[in-house]
Protein backbone atom coordinates (compact mmCIF):
# COMPACT_ATOMS: atom_id res chain seq x y z
CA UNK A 1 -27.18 -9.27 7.66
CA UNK A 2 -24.05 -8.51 6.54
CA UNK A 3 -22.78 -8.55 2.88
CA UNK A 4 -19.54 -8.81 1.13
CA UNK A 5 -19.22 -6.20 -1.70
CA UNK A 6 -16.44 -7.06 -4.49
CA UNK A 7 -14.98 -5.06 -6.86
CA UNK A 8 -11.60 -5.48 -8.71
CA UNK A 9 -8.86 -3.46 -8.21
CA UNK A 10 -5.66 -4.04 -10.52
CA UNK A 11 -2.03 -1.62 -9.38
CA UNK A 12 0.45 -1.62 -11.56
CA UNK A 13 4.32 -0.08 -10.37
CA UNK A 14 7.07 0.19 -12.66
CA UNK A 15 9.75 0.26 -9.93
CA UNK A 16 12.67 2.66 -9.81
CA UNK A 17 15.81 3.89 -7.89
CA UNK A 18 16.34 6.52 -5.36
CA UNK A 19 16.77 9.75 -7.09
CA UNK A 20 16.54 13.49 -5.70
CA UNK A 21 14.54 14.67 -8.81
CA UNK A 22 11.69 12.12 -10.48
CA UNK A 23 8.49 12.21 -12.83
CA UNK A 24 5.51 10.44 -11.46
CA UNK A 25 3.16 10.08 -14.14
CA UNK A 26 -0.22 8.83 -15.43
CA UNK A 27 -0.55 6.03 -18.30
CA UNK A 28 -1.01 7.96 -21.71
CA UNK A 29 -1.39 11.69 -19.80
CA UNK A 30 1.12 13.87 -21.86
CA UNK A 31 0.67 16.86 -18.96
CA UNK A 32 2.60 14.23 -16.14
CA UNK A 33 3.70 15.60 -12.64
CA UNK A 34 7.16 16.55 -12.22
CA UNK A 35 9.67 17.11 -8.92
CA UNK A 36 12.29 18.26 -7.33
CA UNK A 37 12.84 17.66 -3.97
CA UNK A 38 14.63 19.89 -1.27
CA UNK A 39 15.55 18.78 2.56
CA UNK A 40 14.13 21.28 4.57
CA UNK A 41 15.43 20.03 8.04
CA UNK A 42 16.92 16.34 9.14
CA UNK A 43 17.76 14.61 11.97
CA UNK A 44 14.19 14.93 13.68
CA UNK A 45 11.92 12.74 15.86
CA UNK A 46 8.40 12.07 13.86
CA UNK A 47 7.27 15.09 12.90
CA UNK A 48 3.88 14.14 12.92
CA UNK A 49 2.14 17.81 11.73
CA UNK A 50 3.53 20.96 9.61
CA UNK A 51 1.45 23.81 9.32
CA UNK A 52 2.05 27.09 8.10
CA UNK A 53 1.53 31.08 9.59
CA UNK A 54 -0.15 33.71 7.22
CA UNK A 55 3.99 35.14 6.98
CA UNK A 56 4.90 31.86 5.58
CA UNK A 57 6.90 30.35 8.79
CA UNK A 58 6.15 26.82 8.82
CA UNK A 59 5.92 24.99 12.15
CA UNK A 60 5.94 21.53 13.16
CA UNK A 61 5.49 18.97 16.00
CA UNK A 62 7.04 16.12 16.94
CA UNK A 63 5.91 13.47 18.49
CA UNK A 64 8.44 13.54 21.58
CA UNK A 65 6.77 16.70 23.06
CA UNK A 66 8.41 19.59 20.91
CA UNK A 67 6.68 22.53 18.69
CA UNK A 68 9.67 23.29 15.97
CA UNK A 69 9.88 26.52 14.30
CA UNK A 70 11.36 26.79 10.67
CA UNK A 71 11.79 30.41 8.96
CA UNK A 72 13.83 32.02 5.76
CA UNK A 73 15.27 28.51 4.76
CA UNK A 74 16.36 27.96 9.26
CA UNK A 75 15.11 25.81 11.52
CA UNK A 76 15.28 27.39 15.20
CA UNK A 77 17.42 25.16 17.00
CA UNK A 78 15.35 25.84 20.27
CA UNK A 79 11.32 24.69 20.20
CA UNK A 80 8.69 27.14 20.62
CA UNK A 81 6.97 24.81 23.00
CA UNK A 82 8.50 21.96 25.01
CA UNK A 83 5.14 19.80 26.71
CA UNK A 84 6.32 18.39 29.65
CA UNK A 85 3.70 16.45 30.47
CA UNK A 86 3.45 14.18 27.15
CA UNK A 87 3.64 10.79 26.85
CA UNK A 88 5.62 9.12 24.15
CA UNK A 89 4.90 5.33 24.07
CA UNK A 90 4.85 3.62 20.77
CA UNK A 91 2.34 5.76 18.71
CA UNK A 92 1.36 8.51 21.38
CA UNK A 93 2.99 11.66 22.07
CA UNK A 94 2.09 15.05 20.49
CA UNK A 95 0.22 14.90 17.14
CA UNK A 96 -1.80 17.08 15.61
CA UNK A 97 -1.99 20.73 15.07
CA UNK A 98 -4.11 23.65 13.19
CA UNK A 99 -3.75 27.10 12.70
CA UNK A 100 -7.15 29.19 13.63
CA UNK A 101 -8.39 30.29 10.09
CA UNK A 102 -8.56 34.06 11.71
CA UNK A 103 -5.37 34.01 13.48
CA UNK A 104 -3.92 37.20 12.24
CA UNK A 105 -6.58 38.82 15.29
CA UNK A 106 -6.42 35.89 17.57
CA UNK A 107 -3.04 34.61 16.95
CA UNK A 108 -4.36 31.32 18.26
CA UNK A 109 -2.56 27.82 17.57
CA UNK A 110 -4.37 24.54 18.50
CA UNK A 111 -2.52 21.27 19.44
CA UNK A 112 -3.33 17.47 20.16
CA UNK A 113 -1.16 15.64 22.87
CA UNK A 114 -1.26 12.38 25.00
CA UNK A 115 -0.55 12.89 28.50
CA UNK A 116 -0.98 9.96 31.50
CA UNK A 117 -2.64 10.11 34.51
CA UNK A 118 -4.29 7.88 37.26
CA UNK A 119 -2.02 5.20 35.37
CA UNK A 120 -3.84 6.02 32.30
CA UNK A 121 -3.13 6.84 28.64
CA UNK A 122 -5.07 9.90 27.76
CA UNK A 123 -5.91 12.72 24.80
CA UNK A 124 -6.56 16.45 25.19
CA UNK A 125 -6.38 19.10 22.70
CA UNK A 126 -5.33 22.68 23.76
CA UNK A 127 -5.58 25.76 22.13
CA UNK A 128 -2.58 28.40 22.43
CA UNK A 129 -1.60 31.79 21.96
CA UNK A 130 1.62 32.41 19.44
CA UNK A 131 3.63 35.79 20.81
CA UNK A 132 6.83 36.08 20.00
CA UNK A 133 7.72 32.92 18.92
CA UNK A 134 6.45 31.17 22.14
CA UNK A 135 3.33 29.40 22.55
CA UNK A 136 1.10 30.62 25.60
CA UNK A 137 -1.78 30.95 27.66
CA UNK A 138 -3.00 26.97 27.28
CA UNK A 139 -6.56 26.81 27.35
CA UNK A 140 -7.72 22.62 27.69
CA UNK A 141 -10.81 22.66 25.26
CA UNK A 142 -11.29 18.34 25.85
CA UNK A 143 -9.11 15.82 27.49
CA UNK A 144 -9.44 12.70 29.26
CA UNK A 145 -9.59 10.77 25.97
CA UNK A 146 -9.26 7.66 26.46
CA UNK A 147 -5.84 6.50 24.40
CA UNK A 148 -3.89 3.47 24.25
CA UNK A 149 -0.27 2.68 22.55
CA UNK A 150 -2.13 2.70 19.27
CA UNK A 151 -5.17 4.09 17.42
CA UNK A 152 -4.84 7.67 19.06
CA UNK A 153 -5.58 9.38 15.96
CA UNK A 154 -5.43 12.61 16.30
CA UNK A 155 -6.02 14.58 13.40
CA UNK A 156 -7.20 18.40 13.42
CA UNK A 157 -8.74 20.83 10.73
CA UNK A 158 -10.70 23.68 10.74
CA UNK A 159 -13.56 23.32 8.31
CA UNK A 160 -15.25 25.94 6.15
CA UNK A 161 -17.94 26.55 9.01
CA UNK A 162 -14.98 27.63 11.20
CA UNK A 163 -15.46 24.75 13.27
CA UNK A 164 -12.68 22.18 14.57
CA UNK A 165 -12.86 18.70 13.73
CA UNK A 166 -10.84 16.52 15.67
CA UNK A 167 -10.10 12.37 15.06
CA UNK A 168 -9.64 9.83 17.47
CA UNK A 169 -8.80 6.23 17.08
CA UNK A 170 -10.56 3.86 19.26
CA UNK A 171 -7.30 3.03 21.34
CA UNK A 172 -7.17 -0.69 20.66
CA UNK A 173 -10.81 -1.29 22.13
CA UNK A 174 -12.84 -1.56 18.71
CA UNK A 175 -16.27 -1.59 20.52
CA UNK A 176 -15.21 1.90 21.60
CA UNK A 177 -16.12 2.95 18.09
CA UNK A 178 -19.78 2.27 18.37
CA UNK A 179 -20.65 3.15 21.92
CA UNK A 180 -21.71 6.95 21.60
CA UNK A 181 -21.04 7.50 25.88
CA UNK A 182 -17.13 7.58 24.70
CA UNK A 183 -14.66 9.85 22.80
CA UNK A 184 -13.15 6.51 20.95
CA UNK A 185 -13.31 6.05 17.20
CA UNK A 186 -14.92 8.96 16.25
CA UNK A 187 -14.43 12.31 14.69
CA UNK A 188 -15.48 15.38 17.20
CA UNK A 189 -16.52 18.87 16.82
CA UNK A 190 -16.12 21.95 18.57
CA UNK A 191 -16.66 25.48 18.64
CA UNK A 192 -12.86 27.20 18.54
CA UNK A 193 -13.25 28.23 22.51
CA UNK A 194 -13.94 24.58 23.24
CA UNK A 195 -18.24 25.08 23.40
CA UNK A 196 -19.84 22.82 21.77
CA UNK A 197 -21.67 23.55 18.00
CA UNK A 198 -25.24 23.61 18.40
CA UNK A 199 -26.20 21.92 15.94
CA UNK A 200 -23.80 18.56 16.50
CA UNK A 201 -26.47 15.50 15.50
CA UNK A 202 -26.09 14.12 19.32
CA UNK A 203 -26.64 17.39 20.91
CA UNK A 204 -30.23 16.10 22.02
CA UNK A 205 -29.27 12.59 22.91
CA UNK A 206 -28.68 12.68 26.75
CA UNK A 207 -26.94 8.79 26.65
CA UNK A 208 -24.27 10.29 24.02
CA UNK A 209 -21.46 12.80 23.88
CA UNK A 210 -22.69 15.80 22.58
CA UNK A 211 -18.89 16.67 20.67
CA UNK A 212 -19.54 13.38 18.22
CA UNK A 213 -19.28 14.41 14.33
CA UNK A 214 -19.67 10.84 13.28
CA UNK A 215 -18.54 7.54 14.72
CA UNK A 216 -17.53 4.04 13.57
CA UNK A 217 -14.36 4.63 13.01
CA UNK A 218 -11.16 2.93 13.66
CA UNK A 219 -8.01 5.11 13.61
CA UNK A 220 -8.85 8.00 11.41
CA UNK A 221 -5.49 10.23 10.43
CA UNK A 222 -6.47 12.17 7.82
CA UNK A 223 -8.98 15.06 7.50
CA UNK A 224 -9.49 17.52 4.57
CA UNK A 225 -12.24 19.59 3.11
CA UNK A 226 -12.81 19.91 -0.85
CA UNK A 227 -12.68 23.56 -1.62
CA UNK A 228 -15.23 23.46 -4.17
CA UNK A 229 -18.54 21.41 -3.04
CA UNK A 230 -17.20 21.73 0.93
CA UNK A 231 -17.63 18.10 1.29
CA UNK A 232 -15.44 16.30 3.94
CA UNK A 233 -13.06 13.31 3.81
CA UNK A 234 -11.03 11.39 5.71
CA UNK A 235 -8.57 8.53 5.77
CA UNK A 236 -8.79 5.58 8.24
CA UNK A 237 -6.35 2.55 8.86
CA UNK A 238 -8.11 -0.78 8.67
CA UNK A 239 -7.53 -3.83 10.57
CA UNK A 240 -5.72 -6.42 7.96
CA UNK A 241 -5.34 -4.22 5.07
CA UNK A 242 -8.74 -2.55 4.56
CA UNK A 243 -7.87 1.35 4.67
CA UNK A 244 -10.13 4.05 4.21
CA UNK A 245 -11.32 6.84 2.55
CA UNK A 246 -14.57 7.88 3.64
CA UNK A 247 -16.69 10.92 2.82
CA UNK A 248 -17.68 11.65 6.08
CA UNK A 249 -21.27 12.81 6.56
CA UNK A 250 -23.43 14.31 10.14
CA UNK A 251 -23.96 11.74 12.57
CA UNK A 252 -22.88 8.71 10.46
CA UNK A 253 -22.07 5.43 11.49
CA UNK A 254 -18.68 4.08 9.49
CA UNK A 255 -19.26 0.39 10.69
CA UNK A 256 -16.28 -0.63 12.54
CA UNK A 257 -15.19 -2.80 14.25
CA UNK A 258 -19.21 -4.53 12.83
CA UNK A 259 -18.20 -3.86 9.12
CA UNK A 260 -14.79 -3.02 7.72
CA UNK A 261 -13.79 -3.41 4.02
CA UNK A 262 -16.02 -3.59 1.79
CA UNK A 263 -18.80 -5.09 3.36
CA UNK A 264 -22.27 -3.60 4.17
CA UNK A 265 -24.83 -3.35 5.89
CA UNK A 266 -28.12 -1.34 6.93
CA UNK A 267 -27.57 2.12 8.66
CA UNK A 268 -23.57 2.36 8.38
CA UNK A 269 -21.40 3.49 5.53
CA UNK A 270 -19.17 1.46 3.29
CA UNK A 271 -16.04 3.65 2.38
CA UNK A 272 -15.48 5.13 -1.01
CA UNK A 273 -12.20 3.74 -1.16
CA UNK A 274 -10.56 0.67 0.23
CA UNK A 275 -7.02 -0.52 0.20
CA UNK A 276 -6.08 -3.94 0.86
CA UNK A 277 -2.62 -5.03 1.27
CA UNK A 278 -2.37 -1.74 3.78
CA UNK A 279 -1.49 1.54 2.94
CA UNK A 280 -1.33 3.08 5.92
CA UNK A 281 -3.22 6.12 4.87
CA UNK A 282 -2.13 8.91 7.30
CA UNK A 283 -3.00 13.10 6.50
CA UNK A 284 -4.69 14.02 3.59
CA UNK A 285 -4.95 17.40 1.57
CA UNK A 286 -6.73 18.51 -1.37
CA UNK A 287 -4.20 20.65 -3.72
CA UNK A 288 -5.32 24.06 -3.96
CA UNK A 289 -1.81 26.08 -4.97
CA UNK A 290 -0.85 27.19 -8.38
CA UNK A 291 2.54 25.61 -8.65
CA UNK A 292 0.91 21.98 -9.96
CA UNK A 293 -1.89 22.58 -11.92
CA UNK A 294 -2.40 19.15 -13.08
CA UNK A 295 -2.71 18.35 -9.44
CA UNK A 296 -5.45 21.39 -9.03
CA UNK A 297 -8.39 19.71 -6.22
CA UNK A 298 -6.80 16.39 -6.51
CA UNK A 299 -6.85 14.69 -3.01
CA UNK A 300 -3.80 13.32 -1.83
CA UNK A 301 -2.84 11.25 0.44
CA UNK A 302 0.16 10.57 3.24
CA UNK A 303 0.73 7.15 3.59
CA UNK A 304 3.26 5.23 6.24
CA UNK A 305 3.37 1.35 5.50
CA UNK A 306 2.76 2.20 1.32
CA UNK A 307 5.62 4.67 1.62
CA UNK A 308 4.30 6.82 -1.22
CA UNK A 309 1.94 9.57 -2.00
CA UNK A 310 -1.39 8.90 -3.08
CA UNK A 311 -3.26 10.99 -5.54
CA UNK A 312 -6.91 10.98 -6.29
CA UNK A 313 -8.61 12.44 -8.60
CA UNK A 314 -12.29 12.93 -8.34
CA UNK A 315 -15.37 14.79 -9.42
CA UNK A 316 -17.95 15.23 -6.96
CA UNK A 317 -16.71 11.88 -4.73
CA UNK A 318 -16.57 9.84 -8.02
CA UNK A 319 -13.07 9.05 -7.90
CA UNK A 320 -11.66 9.01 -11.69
CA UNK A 321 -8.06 8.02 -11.50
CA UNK A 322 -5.40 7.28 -9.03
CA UNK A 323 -1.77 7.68 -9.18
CA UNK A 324 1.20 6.87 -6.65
CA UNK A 325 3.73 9.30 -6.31
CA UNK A 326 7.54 8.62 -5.01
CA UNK A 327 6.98 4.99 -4.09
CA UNK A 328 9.40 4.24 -1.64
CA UNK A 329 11.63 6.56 -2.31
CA UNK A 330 11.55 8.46 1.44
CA UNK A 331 10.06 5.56 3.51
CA UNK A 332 6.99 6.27 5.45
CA UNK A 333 4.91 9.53 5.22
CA UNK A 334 3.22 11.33 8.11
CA UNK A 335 2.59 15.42 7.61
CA UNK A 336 1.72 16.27 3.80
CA UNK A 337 0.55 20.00 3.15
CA UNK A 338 0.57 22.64 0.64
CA UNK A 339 2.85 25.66 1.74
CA UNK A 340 1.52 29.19 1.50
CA UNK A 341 3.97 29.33 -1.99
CA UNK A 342 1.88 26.13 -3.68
CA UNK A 343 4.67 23.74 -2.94
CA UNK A 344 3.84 20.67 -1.17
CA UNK A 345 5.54 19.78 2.22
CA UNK A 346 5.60 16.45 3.60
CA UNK A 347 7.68 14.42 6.99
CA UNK A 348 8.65 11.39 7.34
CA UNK A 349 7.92 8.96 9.63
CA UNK A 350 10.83 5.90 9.60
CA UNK A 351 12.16 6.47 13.09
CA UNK A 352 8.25 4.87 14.42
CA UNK A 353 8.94 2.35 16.62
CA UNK A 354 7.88 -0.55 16.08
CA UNK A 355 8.12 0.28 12.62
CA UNK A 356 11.16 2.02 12.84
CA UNK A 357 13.64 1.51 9.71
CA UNK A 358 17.49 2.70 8.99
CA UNK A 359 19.47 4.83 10.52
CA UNK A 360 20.26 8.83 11.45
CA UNK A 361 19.25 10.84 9.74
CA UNK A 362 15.88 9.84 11.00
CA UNK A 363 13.07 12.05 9.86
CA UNK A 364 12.69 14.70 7.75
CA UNK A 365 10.59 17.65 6.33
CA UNK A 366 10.70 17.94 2.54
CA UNK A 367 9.69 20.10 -0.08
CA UNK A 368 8.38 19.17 -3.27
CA UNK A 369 8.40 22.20 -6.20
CA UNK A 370 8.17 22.07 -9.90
CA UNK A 371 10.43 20.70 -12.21
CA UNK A 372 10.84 19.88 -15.94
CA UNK A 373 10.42 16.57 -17.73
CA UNK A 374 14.14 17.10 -18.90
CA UNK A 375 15.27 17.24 -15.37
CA UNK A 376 13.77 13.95 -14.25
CA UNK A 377 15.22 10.35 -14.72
CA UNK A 378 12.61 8.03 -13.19
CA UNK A 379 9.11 6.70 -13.63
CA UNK A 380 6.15 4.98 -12.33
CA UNK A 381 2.37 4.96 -12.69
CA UNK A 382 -0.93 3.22 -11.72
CA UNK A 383 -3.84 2.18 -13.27
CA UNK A 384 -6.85 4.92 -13.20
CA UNK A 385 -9.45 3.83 -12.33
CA UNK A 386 -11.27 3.75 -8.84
CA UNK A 387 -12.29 -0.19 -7.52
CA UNK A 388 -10.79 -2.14 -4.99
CA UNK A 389 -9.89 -5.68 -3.88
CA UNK A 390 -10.18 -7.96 -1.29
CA UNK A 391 -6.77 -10.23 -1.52
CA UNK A 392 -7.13 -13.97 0.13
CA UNK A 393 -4.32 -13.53 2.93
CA UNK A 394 -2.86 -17.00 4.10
CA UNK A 395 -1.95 -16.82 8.08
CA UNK A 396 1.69 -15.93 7.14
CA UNK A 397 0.56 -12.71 5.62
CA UNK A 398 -1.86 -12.21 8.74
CA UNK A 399 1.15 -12.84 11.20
CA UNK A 400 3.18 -10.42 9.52
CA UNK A 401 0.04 -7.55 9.56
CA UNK A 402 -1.23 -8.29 12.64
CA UNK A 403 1.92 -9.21 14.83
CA UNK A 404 5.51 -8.93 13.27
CA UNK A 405 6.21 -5.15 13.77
CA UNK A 406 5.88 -6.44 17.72
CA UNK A 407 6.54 -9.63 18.43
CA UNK A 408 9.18 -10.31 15.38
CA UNK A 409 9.13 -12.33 12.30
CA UNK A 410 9.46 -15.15 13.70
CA UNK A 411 8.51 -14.23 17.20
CA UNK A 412 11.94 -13.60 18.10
CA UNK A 413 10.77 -10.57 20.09
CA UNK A 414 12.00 -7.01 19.65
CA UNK A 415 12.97 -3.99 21.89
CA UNK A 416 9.94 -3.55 23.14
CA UNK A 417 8.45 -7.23 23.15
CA UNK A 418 10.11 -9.92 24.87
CA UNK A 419 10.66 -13.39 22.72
CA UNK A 420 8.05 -16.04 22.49
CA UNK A 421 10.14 -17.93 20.86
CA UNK A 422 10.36 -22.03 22.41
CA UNK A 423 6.95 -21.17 24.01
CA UNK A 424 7.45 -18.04 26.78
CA UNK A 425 3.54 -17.35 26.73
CA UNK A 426 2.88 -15.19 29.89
CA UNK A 427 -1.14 -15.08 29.24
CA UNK A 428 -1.35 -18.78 27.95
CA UNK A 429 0.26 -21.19 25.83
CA UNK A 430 -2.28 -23.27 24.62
CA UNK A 431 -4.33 -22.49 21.32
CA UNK A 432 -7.81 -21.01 23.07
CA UNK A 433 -5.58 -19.11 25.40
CA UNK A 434 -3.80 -18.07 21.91
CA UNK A 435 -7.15 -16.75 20.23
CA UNK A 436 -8.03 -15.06 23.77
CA UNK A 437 -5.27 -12.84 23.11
CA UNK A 438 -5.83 -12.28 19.80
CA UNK A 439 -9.63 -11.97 20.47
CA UNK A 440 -9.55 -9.53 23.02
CA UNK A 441 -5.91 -8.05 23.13
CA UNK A 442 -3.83 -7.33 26.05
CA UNK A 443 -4.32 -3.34 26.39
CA UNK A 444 -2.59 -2.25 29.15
CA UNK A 445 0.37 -4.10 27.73
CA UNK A 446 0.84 -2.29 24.58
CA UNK A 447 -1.32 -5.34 22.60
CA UNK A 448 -4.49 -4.13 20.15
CA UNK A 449 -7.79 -6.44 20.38
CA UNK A 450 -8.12 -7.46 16.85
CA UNK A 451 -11.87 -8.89 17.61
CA UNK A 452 -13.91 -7.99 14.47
CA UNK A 453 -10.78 -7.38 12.50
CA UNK A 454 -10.72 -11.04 11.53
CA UNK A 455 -12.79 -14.42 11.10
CA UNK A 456 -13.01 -16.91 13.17
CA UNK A 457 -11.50 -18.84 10.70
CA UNK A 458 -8.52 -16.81 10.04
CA UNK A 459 -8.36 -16.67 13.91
CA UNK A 460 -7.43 -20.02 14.40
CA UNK A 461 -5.33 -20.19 11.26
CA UNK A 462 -3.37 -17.23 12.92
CA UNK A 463 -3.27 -19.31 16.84
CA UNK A 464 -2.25 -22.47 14.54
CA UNK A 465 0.79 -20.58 12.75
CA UNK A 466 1.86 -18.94 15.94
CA UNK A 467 1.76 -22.31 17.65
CA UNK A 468 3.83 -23.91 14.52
CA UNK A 469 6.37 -20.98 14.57
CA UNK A 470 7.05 -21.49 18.70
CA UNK A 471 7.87 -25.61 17.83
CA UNK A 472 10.01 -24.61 14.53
């Protein structure tokens, strides 16, 4: 039996300007958190991970199939790593990458990359070696993971057992999530040569993949480790609003596509934190530097369609306050780290088809470093405290989650979608064949199943607008 847990969640924004330089700060806190912001490097195509090397050269990826180098303030015009064989549809290409926690003796460099074969969408993750500014020697330590368009994931960290944890969404199948025989919707572990851990929870079940962490999830993006009590979190993007953070245990079951929100029920985990409307929660990092005190083991969080920075503050997972930082000031948010100097480094992500907003300069890799309250013009805050809310959402609003970055707001089409506009239906015009769709998604065309994500109510509501919108 499933039940609905409520709990009220009120955000307050005081709304401000663009501005280079800004205070973010807390109701009543006379310490306050104060930037100034430097562009590192413009003009690039969703960088999707930064990392840095022990000498303080940052790199990055992005998402078209390039490893960028950046070093003493320059970006190196050529890429350290060109992967010929990725494939950049819609949210796939190359994602995530890690740094071995020993690699000043192994110099080794791990990256996550979709690649298609057998006219398939797939995920491996290889580990490299870094010599001379090149990566080589490509070791595959998985692959054939199944991926689709969307929900790819793919997150990687190292954790403090020198293990690599690696997310994957459940590529637009949500059942994927639950059924232990696949790679989908869970978070993975592996030795750093690929082996796998003895000790994974599944390493004794013969009718389940011995690499799964934990499972039940959707399309987690962010990964990160408290420093102090070693526990692990993640972020995960829900269907219609509903995003995640999760403390993310061995062998746990996180409920979707069966539970999602807040509900619950016996033997999977509600999340510690849940975000409806959608804030597209994307990396995650706990700040462990010395340039921001006040933010000193505060989580904080990337996000895409909030187009901020989230910070949490929390003692032992009881969160305590919550703040949003440069809302909508640089669009949407991908990579967010702390640099080897205690700054924090973040990408955008507004050149994302189909989400994909302005013009060049695209993307970007920014620094954030310390400033002074007398430097700062702007404001904004957030009330701290740490419940949530479910929001009644009419069949406009689930049109515009659900289908609009696609098919259009008023299902004109876009580049990649053709117009359904005076009734072009190529799987069905009428209402069932509507809810079909909806129901079960049209995968190999680029179209998520959003069974589960939804009632049956809100279902029909959705066919209903979609039908009213074609006759308009």
């Amino acid at each position: 039996m499933i039940k609905l847990k409520y709990i009220a969640f009120s955000v307050f924004i005081v709304a401000f300007a663009y501005a280079t330089s800004f205070t973010a700060k807390q109701d009543k806190d006379e310490s306050g958190v104060f930037f100034k912001i430097d562009t590192l490097a413009s003009n690039l195509n969703v960088p999707w991970q930064i990392t840095f090397l022990p000498d303080r050269t940052m790199l990055f990826t992005e998402r078209s199939g390039q490893v960028r180098l950046y070093r003493n303030g320059k970006l190196s015009e050529k890429p350290i790593l060109i992967v010929n064989d990725i494939k950049a549809e819609i949210k796939t290409g190359l994602l995530g990458m890690v740094v071995h926690p020993a690699f000043n003796k192994n110099h080794f460099i791990y990256i996550a990359h979709n690649y298609g074969e057998n006219n398939r969408l797939w995920l491996r993750v290889v580990r490299y070696e870094f010599k001379s500014d090149t990566l080589i020697h490509p070791k595959t330590l998985i692959e054939q993971i199944p991926a689709a368009r969307n929900h790819t994931g793919c997150r990687l960290i190292f954790g403090p057992d020198q293990k690599l944890y690696i997310s994957t969404g459940d590529a637009d199948q949500p059942t994927l999530a639950q059924d232990l025989k696949t790679y989908n919707g869970k978070i993975l572990r592996l030795n750093d040569d690929g082996s796998i851990p003895t000790d994974n929870p599944f390493i004794k079940n013969d009718t389940a993949h011995h690499e799964i962490w934990s499972y039940g999830h959707r399309n987690p993006q962010g990964l990160a480790f408290e420093p102090v009590t070693k526990l692990f979190y993640a972020t995960e993007h829900g269907p219609t609003g509903g995003d995640e953070v999760n403390v993310i245990k061995k062998g746990a079951n996180y409920g979707w596509p069966v539970i999602h929100h807040q509900e619950t029920t016996a033997g999977m985990i509600t999340p510690l934190l849940e975000y409806t409307p959608s804030i597209g929660p994307s990396e995650a990092v706990f700040y462990h530097g010395k340039a921001f005190p006040q933010l000193s083991n505060n989580l904080l969080v990337a996000c895409l369609r909030g187009e901020s920075i989230l910070r949490i503050e929390m003692k032992e997972s009881k969160v305590l306050k919550q703040e949003v930082l440069l809302k909508k000031q640089y669009g949407r948010i991908r990579s967010l780290v702390v640099g080897p100097d205690g700054y924090l480094y973040m990408s955008t992500s507004n050149f994302d088809l189909p989400e994909s907003k302005g013009k060049r300069p695209y993307d970007m890799i920014l620094r954030l470093r310390p400033s002074t309250k007398e430097n700062n013009q702007m404001a904004q805050t957030i009330s701290s405290n740490n419940q949530t809310s479910k929001m009644e959402t009419g069949s406009a609003e689930i049109f515009k989650q659900l289908c609009a970055s696609c098919h259009g707001d008023k299902l004109q089409g876009t580049e990649r979608v053709y117009s359904l506009m005076g009734g072009k239906f190529k799987h069905g015009a009428d209402k069932q064949s509507i809810i079909n769709n909806i129901n079960n998604g049209i995968i190999d065309k680029g179209m998520p199943a959003w069974n589960g994500s939804i009632s049956k109510k809100d279902m029909e509501s959705l066919a209903d607008y979609i039908l009213k919108q074609v006759k308009e």
